[in-house]
Protein backbone atom coordinates (compact mmCIF):
# COMPACT_ATOMS: atom_id res chain seq x y z
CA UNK A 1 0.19 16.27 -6.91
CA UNK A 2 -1.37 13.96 -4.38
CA UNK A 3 0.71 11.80 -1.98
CA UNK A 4 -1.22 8.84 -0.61
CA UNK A 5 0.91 8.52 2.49
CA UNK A 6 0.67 7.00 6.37
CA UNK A 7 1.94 9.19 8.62
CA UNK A 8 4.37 6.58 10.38
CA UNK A 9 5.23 4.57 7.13
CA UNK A 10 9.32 5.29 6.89
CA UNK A 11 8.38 4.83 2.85
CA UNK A 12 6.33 7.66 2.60
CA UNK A 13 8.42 9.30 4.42
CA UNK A 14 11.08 9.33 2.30
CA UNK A 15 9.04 10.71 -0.33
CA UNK A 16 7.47 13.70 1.98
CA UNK A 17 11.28 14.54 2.74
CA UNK A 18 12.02 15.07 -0.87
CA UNK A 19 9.25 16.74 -1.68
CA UNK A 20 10.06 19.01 1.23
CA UNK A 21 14.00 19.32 0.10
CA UNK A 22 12.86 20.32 -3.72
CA UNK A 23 9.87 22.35 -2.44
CA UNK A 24 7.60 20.80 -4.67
CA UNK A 25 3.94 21.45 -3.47
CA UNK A 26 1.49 18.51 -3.17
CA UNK A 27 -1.48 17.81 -1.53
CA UNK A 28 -0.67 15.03 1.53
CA UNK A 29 -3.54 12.20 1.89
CA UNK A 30 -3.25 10.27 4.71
CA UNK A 31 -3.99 6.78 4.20
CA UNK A 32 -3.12 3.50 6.17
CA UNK A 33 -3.81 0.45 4.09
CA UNK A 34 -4.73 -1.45 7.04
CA UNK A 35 -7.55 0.65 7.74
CA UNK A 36 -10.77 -1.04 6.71
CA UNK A 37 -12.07 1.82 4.76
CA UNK A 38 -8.83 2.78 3.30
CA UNK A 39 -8.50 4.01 -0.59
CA UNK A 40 -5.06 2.58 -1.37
CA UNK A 41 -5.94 -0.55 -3.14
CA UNK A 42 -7.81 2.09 -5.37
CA UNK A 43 -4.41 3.86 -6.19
CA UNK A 44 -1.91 1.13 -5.84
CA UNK A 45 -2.83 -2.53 -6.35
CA UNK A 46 -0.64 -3.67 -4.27
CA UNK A 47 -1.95 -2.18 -1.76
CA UNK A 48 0.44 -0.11 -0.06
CA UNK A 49 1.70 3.67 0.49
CA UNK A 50 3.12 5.75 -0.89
CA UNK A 51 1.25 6.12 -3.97
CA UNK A 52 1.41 9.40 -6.17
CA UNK A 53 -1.00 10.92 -8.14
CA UNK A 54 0.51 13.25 -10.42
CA UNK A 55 -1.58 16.73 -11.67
CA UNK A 56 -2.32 14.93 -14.90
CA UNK A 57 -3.75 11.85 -13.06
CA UNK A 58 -0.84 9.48 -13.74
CA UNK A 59 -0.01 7.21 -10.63
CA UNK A 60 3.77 5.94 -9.30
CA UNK A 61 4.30 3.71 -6.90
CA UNK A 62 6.66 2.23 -4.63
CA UNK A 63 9.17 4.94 -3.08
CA UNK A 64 11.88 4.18 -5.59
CA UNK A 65 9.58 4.67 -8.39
CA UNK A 66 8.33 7.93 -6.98
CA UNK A 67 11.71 9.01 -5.64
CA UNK A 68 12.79 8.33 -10.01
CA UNK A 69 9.71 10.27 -11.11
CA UNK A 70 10.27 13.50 -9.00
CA UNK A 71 14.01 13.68 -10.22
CA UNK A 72 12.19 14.32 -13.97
CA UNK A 73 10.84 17.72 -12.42
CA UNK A 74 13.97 19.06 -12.62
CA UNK A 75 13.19 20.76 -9.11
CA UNK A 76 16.32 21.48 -7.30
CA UNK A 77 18.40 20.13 -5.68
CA UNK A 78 19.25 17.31 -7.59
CA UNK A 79 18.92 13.85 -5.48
CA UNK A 80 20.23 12.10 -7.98
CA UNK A 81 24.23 12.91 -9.71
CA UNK A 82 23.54 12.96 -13.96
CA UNK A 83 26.85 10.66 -14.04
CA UNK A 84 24.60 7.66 -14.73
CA UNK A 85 26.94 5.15 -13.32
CA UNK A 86 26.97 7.45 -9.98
CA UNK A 87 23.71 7.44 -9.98
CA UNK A 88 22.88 3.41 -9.76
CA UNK A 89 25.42 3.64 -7.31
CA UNK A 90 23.05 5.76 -5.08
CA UNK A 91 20.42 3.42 -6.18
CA UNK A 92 22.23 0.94 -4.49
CA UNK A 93 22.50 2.72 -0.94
CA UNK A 94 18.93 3.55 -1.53
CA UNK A 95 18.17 -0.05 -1.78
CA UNK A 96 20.20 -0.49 1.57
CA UNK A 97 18.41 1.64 3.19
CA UNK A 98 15.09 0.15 2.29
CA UNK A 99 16.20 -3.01 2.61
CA UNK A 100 16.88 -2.37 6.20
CA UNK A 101 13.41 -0.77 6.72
CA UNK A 102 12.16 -3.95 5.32
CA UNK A 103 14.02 -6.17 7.79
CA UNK A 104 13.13 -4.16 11.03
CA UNK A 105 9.33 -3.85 9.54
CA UNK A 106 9.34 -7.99 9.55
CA UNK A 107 10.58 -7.64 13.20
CA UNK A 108 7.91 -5.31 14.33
CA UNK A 109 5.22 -8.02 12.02
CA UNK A 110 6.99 -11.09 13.68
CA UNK A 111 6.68 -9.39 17.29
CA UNK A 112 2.83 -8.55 17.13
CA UNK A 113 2.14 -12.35 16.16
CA UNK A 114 1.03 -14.47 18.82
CA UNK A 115 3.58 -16.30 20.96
CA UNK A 116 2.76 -20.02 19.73
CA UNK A 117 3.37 -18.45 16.23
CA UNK A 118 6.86 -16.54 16.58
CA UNK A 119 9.83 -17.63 14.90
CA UNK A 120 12.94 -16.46 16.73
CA UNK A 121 15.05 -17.96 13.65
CA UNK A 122 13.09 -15.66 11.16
CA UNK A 123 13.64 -12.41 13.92
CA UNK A 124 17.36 -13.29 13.78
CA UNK A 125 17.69 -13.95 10.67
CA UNK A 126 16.07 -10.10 10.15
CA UNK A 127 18.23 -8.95 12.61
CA UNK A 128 21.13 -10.03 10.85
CA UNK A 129 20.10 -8.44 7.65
CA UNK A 130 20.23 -5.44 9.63
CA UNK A 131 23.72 -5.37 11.18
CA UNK A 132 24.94 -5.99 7.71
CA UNK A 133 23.27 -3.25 5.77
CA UNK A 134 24.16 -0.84 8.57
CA UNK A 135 28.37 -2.39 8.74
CA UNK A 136 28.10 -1.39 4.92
CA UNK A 137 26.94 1.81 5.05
CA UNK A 138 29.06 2.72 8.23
CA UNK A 139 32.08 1.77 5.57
CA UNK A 140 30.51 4.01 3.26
CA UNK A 141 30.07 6.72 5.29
CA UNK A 142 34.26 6.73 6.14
CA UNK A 143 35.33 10.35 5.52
CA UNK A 144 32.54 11.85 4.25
CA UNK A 145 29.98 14.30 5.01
CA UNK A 146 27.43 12.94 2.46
CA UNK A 147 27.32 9.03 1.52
CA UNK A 148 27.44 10.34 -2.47
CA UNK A 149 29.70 13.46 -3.71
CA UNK A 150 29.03 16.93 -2.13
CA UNK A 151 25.40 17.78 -1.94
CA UNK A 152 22.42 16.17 0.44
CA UNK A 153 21.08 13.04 -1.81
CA UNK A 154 18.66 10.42 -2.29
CA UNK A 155 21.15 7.58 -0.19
CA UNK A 156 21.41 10.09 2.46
CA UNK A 157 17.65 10.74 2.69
CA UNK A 158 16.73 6.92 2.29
CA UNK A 159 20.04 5.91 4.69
CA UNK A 160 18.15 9.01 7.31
CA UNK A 161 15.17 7.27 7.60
CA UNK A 162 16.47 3.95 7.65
CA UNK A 163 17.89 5.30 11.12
CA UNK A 164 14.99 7.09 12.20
CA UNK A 165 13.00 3.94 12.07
CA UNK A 166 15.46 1.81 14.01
CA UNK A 167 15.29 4.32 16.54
CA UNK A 168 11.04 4.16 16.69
CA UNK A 169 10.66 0.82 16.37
CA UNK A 170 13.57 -0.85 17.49
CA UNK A 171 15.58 1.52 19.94
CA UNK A 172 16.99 -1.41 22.07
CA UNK A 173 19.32 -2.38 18.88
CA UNK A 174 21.68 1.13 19.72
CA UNK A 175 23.12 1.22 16.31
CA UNK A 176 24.62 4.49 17.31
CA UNK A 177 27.28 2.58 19.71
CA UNK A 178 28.21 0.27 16.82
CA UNK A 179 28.22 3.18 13.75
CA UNK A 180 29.44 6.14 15.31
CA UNK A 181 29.66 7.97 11.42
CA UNK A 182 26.19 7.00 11.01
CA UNK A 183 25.49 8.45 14.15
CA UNK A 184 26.73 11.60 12.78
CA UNK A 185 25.51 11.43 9.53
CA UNK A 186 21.96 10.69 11.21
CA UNK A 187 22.60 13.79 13.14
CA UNK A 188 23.26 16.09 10.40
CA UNK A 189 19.95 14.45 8.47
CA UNK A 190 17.74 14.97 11.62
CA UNK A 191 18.68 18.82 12.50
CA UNK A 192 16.87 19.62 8.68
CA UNK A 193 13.84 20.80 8.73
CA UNK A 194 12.42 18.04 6.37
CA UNK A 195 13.28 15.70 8.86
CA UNK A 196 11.91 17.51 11.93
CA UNK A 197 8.67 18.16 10.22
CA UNK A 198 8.02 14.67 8.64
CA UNK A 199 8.68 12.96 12.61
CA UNK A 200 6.16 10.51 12.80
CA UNK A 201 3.55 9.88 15.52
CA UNK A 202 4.81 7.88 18.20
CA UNK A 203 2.76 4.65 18.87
């Protein structure tokens, strides 16, 4: 397998730590789609990372879609439970997670715009999308050392680097002070190895 993949994209990150947690080999491609001479567009049409190219040439896209596709390998551990119910509820907290990402990534886009074009209303309004998410899965989190039954799973991996990016690109927020079972959750997720080795670059 081939994973199309920036190195700081929290996406593709996602994927990299699942690969890592089901020791799956694959060959890593590192790609930015805003590089001028990048090859994305060739893999995914829309443009973005991560892509996958599987060993018989088929390509998945979008981290969901690739986070779906490696749970057919029947690699352990599981990330998702075979309960289907269970799992769209993990689904859910996935889409959280990303959702999150998605709101702090329009903060970081709003903030690199040029003054005359900002719109505080659109920041806050991002912001708020952000203190929500992360009030619902601090409520999750209550008692528990993993969002979903026993094991590690996808909604902690996705809920992991939801965290990870706050802390990169927006550390001034201090989530931790406001989610304190996030905070340990987080620090459970970071002390594995597939975290550690998937830290991206800072700048």
């Amino acid at each position: 397998m081939k994973l199309f993949a920036s190195l700081t994209s929290p996406y593709a990150r996602k994927i990299r730590i699942l690969l890592a947690e089901k020791r799956l080999p694959f060959e890593l491609v590192v790609d930015s789609p805003w590089e001028a001479n990048t090859r994305v567009p060739d893999i995914n049409p829309l443009g973005k990372v991560p892509a996958l190219v599987t060993d018989d040439g088929e390509i998945f896209f979008d981290s969901p879609v690739i986070a779906g596709y490696l749970e057919t390998l029947d690699a352990s551990p599981a990330m998702l439970p075979e309960d289907r119910l269970d799992a769209v509820r993990v689904r859910q907290t996935e889409a959280l997670a990303d959702g999150v990402v998605d709101a702090a990534v329009a903060t970081v886009l709003e903030a690199r715009r040029p003054e005359a074009q900002r719109s505080e209303s659109e920041a806050a309004r991002q912001l708020d999308k952000i203190e929500r998410s992360l009030a619902e899965l601090e409520r999750r989190a209550d008692g528990r050392q993993w969002l979903h039954g026993d094991n590690l799973g996808l909604g902690d991996v996705a809920v992991g680097v939801a965290l990870a990016y706050l802390d990169l690109r927006r550390p001034e927020l201090d989530w931790r002070a406001r989610h304190p079972r996030l905070a340990a959750l987080a620090e459970r997720l970071f002390a594995r190895a597939s975290f550690a080795d998937t830290k991206p670059p800072v700048g």
